[in-house]
Every structure is written in C-alpha cells, then in structure tokens.
C-alpha atoms as a PDB file:
ATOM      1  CA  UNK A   1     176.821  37.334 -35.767  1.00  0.00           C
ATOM      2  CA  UNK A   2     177.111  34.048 -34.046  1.00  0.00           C
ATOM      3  CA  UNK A   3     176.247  35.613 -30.209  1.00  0.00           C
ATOM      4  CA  UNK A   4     173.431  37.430 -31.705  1.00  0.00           C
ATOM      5  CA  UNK A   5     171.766  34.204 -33.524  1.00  0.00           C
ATOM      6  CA  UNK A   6     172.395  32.369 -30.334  1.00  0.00           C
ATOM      7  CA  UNK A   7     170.560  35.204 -28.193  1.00  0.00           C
ATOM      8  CA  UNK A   8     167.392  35.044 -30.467  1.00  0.00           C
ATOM      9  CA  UNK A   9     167.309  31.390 -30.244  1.00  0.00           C
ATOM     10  CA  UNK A  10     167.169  31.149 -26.492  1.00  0.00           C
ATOM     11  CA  UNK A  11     164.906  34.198 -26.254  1.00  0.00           C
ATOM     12  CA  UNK A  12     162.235  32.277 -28.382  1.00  0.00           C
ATOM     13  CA  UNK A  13     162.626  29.169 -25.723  1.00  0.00           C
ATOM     14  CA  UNK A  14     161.770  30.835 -23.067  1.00  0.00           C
ATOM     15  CA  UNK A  15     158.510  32.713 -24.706  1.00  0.00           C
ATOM     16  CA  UNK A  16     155.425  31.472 -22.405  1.00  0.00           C
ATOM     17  CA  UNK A  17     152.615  29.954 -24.072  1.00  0.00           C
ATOM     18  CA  UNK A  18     149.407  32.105 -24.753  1.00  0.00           C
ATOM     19  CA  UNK A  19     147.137  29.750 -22.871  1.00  0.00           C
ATOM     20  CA  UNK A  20     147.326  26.901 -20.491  1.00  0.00           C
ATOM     21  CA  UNK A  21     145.242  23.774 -20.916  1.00  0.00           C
ATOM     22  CA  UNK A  22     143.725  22.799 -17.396  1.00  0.00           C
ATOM     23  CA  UNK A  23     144.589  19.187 -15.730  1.00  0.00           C
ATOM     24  CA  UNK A  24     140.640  18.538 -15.104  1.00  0.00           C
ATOM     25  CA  UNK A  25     140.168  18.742 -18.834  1.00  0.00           C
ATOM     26  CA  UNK A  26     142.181  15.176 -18.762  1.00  0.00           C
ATOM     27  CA  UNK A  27     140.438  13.655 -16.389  1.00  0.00           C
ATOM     28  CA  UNK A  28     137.183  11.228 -16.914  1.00  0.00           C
ATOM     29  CA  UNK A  29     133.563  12.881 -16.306  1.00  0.00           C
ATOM     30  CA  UNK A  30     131.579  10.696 -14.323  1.00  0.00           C
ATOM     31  CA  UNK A  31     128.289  12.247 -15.266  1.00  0.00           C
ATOM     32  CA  UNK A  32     128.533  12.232 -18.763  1.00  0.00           C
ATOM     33  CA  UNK A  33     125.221  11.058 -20.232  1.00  0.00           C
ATOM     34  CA  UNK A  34     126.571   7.996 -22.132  1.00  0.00           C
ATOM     35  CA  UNK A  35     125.363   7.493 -26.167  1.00  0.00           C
ATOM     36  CA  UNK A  36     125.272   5.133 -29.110  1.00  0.00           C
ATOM     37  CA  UNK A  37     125.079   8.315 -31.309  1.00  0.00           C
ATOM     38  CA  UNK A  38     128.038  10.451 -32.216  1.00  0.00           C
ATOM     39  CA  UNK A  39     128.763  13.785 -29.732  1.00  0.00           C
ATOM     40  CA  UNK A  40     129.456  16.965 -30.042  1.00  0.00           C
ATOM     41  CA  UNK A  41     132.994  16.460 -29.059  1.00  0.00           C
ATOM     42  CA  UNK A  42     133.155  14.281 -32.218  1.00  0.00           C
ATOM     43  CA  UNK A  43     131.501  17.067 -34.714  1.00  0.00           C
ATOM     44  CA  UNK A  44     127.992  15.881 -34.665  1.00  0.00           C
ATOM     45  CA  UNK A  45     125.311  16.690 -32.705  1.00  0.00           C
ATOM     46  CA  UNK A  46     123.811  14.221 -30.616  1.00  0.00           C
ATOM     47  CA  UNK A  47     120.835  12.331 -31.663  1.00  0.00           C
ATOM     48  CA  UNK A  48     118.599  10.970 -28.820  1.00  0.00           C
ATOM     49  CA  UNK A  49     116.688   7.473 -28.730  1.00  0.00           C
ATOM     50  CA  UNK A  50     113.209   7.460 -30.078  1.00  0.00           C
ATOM     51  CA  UNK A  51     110.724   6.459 -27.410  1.00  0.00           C
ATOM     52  CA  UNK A  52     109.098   2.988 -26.960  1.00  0.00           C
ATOM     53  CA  UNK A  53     105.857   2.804 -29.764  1.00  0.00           C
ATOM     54  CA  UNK A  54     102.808   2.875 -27.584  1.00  0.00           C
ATOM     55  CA  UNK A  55     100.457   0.094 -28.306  1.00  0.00           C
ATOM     56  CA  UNK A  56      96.503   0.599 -27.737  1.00  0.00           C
ATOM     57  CA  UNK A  57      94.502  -2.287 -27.797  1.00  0.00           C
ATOM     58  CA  UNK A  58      90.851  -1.163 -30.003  1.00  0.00           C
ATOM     59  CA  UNK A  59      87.559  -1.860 -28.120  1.00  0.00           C
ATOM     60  CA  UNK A  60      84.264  -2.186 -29.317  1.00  0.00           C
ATOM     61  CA  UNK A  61      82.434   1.056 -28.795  1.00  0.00           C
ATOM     62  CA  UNK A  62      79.558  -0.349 -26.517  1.00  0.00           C
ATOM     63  CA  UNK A  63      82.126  -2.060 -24.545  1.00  0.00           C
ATOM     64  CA  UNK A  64      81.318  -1.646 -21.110  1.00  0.00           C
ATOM     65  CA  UNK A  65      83.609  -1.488 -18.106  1.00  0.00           C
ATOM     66  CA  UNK A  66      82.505  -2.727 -14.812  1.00  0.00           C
ATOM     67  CA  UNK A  67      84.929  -1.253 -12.514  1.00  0.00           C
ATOM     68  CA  UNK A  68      83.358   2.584 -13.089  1.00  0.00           C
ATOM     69  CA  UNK A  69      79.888   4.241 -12.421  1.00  0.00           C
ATOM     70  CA  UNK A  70      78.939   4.752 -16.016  1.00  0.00           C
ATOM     71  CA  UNK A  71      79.575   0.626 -16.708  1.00  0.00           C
ATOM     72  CA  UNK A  72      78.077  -0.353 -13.323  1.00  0.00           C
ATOM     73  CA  UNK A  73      75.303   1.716 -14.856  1.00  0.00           C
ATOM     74  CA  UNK A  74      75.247   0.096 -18.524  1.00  0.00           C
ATOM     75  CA  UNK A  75      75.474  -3.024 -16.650  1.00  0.00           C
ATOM     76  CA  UNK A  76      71.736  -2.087 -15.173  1.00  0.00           C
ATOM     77  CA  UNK A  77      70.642  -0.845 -18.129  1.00  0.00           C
ATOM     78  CA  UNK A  78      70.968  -4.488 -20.090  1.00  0.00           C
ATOM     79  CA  UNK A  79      69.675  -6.037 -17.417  1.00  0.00           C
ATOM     80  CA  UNK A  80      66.809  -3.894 -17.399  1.00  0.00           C
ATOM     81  CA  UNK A  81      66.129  -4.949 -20.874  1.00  0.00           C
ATOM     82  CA  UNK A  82      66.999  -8.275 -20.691  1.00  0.00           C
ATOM     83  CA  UNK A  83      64.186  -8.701 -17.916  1.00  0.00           C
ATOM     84  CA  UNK A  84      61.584  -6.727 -19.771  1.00  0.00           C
ATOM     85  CA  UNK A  85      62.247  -8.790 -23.554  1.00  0.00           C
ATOM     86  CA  UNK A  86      61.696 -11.690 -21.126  1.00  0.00           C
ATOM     87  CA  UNK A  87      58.944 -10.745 -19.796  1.00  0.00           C
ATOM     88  CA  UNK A  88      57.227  -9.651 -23.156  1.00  0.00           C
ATOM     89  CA  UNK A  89      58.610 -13.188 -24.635  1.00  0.00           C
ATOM     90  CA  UNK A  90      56.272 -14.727 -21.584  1.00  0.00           C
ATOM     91  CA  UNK A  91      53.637 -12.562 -22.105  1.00  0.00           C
ATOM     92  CA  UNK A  92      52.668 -13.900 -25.751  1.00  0.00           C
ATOM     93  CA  UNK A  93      49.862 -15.833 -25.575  1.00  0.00           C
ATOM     94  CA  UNK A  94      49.430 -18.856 -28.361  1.00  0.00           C
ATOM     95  CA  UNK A  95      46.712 -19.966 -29.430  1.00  0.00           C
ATOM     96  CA  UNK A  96      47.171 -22.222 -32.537  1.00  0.00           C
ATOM     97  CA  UNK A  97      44.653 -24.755 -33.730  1.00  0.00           C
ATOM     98  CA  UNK A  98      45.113 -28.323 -33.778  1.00  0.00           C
ATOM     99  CA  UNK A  99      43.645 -31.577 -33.995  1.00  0.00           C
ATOM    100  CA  UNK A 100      43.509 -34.857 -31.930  1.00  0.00           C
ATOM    101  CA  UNK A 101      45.809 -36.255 -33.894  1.00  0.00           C
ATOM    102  CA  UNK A 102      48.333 -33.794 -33.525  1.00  0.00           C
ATOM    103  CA  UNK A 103      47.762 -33.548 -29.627  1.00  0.00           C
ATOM    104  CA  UNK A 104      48.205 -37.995 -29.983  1.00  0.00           C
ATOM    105  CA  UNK A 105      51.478 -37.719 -31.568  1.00  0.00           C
ATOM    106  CA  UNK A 106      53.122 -35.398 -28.981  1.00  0.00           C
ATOM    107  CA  UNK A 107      51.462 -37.193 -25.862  1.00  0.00           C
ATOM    108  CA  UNK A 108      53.517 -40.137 -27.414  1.00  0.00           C
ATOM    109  CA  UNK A 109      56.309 -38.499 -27.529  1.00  0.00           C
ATOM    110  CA  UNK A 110      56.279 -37.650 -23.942  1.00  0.00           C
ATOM    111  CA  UNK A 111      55.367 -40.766 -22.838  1.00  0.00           C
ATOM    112  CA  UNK A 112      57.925 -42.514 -25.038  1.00  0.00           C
ATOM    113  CA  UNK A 113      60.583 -39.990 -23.322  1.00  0.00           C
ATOM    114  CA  UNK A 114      59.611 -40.193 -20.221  1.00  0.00           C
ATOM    115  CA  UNK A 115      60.297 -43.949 -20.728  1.00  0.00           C
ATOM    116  CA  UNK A 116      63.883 -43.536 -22.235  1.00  0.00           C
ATOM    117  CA  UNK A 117      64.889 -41.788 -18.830  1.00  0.00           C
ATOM    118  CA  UNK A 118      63.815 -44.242 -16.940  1.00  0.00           C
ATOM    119  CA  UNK A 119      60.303 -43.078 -15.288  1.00  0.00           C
ATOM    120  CA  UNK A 120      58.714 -46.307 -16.445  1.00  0.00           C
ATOM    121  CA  UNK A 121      55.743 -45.563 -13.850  1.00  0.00           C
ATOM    122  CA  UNK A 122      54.375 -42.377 -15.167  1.00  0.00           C
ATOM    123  CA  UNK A 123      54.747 -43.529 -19.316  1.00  0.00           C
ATOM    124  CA  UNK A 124      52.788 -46.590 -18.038  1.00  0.00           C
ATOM    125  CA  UNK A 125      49.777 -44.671 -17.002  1.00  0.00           C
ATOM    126  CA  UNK A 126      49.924 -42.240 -19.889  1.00  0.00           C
ATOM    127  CA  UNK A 127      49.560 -46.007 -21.776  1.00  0.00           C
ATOM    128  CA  UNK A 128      46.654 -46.690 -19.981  1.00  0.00           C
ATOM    129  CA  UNK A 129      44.519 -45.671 -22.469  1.00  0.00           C
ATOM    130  CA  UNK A 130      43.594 -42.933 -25.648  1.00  0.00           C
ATOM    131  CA  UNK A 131      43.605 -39.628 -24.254  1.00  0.00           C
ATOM    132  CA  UNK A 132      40.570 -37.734 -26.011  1.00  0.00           C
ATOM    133  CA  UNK A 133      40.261 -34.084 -27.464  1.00  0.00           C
ATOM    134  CA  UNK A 134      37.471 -31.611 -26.662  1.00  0.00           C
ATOM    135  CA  UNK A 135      37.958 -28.138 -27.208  1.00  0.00           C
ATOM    136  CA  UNK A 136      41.216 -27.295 -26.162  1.00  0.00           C
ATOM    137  CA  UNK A 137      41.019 -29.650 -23.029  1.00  0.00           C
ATOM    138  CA  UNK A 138      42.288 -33.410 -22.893  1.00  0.00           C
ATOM    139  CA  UNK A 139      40.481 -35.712 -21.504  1.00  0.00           C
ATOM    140  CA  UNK A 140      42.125 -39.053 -19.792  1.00  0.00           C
ATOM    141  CA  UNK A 141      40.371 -41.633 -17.938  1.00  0.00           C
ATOM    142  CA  UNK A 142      42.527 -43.657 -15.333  1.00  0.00           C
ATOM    143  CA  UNK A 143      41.287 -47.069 -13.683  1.00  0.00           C
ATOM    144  CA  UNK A 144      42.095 -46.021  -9.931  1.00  0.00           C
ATOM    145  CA  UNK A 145      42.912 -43.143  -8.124  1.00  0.00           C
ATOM    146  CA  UNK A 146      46.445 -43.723  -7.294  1.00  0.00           C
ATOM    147  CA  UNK A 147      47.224 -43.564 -11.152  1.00  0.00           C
ATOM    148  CA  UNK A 148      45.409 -39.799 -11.455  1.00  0.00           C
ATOM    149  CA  UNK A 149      47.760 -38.360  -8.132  1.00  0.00           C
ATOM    150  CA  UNK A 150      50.441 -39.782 -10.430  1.00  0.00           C
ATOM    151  CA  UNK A 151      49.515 -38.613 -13.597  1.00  0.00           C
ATOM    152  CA  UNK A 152      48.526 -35.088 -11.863  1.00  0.00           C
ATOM    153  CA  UNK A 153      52.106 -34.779 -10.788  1.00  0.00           C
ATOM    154  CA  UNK A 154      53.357 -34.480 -13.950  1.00  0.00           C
ATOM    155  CA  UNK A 155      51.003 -31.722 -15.111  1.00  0.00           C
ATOM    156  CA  UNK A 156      53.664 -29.091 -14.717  1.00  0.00           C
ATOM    157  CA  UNK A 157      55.924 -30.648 -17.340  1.00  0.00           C
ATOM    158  CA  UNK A 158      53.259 -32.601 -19.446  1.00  0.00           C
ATOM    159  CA  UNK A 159      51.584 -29.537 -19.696  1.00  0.00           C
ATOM    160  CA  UNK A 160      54.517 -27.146 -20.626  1.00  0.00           C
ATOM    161  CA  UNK A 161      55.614 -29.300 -23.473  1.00  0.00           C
ATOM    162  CA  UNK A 162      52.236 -29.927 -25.152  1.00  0.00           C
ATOM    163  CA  UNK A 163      51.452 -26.332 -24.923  1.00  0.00           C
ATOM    164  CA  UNK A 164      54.660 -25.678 -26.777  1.00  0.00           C
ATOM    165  CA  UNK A 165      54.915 -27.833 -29.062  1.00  0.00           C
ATOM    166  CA  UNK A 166      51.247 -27.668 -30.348  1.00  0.00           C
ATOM    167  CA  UNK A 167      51.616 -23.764 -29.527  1.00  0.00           C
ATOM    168  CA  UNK A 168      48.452 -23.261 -27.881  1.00  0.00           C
ATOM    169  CA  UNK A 169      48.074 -22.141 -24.190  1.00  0.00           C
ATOM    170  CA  UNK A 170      44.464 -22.772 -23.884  1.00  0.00           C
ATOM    171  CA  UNK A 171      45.553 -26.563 -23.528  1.00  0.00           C
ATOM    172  CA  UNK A 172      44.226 -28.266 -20.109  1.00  0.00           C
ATOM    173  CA  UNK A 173      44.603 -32.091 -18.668  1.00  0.00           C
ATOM    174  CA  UNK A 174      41.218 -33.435 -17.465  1.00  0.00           C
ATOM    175  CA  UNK A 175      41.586 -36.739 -15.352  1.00  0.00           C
ATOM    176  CA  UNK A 176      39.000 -38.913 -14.625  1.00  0.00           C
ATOM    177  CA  UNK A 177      38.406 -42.341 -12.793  1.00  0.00           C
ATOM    178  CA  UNK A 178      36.462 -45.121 -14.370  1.00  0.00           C
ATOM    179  CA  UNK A 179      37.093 -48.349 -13.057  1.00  0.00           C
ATOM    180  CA  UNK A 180      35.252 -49.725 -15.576  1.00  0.00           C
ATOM    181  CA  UNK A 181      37.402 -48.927 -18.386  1.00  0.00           C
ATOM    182  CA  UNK A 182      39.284 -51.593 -20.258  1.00  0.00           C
ATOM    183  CA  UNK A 183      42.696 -51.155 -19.781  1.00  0.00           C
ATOM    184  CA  UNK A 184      45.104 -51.685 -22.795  1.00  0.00           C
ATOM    185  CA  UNK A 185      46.978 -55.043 -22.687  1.00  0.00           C
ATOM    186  CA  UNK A 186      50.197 -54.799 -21.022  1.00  0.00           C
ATOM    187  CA  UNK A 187      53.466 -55.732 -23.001  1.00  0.00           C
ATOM    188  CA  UNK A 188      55.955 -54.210 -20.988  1.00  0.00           C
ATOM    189  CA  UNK A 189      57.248 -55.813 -17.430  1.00  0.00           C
ATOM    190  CA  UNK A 190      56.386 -52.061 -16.385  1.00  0.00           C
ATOM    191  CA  UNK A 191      52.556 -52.034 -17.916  1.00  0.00           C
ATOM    192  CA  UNK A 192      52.926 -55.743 -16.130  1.00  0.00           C
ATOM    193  CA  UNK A 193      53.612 -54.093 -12.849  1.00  0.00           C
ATOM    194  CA  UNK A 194      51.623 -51.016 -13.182  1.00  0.00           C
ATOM    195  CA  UNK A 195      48.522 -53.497 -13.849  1.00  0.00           C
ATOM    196  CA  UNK A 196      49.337 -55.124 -10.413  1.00  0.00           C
ATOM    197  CA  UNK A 197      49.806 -52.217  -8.328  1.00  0.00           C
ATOM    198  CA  UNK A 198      46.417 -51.158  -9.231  1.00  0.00           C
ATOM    199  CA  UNK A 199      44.959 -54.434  -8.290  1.00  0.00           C
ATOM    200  CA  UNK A 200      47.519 -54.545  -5.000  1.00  0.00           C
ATOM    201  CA  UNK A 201      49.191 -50.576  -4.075  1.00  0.00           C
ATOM    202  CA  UNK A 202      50.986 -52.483  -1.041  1.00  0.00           C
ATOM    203  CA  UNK A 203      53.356 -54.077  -4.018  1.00  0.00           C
ATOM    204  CA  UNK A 204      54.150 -50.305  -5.067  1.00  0.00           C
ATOM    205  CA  UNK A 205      55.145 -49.205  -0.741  1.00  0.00           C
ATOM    206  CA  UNK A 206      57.007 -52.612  -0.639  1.00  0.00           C
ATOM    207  CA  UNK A 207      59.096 -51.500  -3.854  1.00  0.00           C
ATOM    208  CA  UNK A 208      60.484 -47.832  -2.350  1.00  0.00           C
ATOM    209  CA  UNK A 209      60.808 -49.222   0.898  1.00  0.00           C
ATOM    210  CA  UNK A 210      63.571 -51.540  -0.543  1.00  0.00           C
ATOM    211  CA  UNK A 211      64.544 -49.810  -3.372  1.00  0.00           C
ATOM    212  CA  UNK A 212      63.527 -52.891  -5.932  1.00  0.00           C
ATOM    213  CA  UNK A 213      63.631 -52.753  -9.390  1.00  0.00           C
ATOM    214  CA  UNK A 214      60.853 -53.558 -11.912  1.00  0.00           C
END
C-alpha cells in the first residue's frame, strides 16, 4: 500500500504543465502608448484625451481682409464711395441769405483770429475800415495799394470761412483804393505800424530783412 501511494505521488510531480508562459511576456514594452486612464490589462478599456477646444475669434460680417483679391477689391469699392460722397458733399451749392450785419460779425471774427495767431499785419488792414454789403459782394476800400496785395492774399482763406459760415457761395471780396479815405484811429502798436508803413513801405523791407518785431 505504502509503494503504491509513493508511486502516485511522484508520478503527479513529474506531470508537465499544459502551457508555458513565454520570458518576453516579462519583459518591459518600449512602445507602449503610455495613459492617465485605466488599460485593458487592468479591466477597463482605455479612454483617450479629449482634444484642445478650438477657439474662433467672431468678425463683423463686412469685415474686410486686405491680404486677398476679394478685400483688395472691397478696399476699392469704399474708396470709390468715399470719393464720390465727397465729391457730391463739394458739389452743394449754398446760397443762404444774409445781412450786413451778419457778414460784420464774422469779418470780426476773422480779423480778431487772425490777430490771436499772431498775423497782426493782415487783422490791421481788415481794421482799416467798415467793409460794406452789396448783393452778395463785399466791398472794402484800402488807403494804398500795398494794403490790397495784402489783403488779396488772404482771399483764399477769408473767403472760405465767410462763405461757410454765412453759408452762401455767391460771396465775393471787392478791394478798392481810395487814398482819400479816413482811416480809423489806430490803438494798437500794430494799427500804429501799419499806419506808418503806408506813409513809409521802406519801414515794412527794413523789418523782414532783420527779422524785427512790432
């Protein structure tokens, strides 16, 4: 009874295994895709990474972009129209009523502004004396004819803001010399000066040429 007990026992020692587990199976995996979520090998299925949120700035829908054909074309488009409301903003023509006393007040003005910045010469001559309404055109008598080439010169300006501001295009500058005319007293070291120059012009060449002050 013994032998035979013994005999099973070493019989069942010897029995192989069914299967063999490979060495590789121990060894790390170098290209194993590496995880924060639980694997398969753990009992879960793998659960991958949701992708960055893609952020899309909104743009106005008449945006325009420069950099292709259709924006380079916009681009001419609005300045197409830009030119032409321009050019019908140019094209009205005032033509307002007003009175002498309204064309007095802004020739004031002027003058008074023209004096703040310092062009004491030409506010001096538009002093000279009451500029007079007929029509549409001012008229403006001067004692010599260096003050009118003054005066004339600042046409483009005088002009542009009387126009304006009384809103009426039809407005013209008449100049005239009278010699005769009497000049308003001077208060001003510049009406003082003006008054002299017309009686001497050297004093006026003998002023730029050194760059003198009134």
């Amino acid at each position: 009874m013994l032998d035979a007990a013994c005999l099973r026992y070493f019989q069942r020692r010897k029995k192989k295994a069914d299967f063999i587990i490979p060495a590789a199976f121990f060894q790390p995996r170098e290209n194993t895709p590496k995880t924060d979520k639980l694997t398969a090998a753990e009992g879960n299925t793998p659960i991958p990474e949701a992708p960055a949120p893609k952020i899309e700035i909104a743009t106005p829908e008449n945006a325009v972009n420069p950099l292709s054909l259709a924006g380079l074309r916009k681009l001419k488009e609005l300045q197409l129209a830009n030119e032409k409301l321009r050019s019908e903003r140019q094209n009205i023509f005032l033509e307002e009523p007003f009175t002498e006393s309204d064309m007095l007040l802004y020739w004031t003005k002027y003058k008074d502004r023209l004096d703040a910045k310092g062009f004491k010469i030409i506010s001096s001559i538009m002093g000279l004396s009451d500029p007079k309404l007929e029509g549409t055109t001012i008229h403006f008598e001067v004692p010599n004819e260096s003050s009118k080439i003054d005066l004339e010169s600042e046409f483009p300006d005088l002009l542009g803001y009387l126009k304006g501001h009384l809103k009426n295009h039809r407005i013209t500058i008449q100049v005239s010399v009278n010699e005769t005319i009497q000049v308003k007293k001077a208060f001003t070291p510049e009406e003082k000066y003006r008054q002299m120059v017309e009686k001497n012009p050297a004093l006026e060449l003998l002023r730029k040429t050194f760059d003198l002050e009134i």
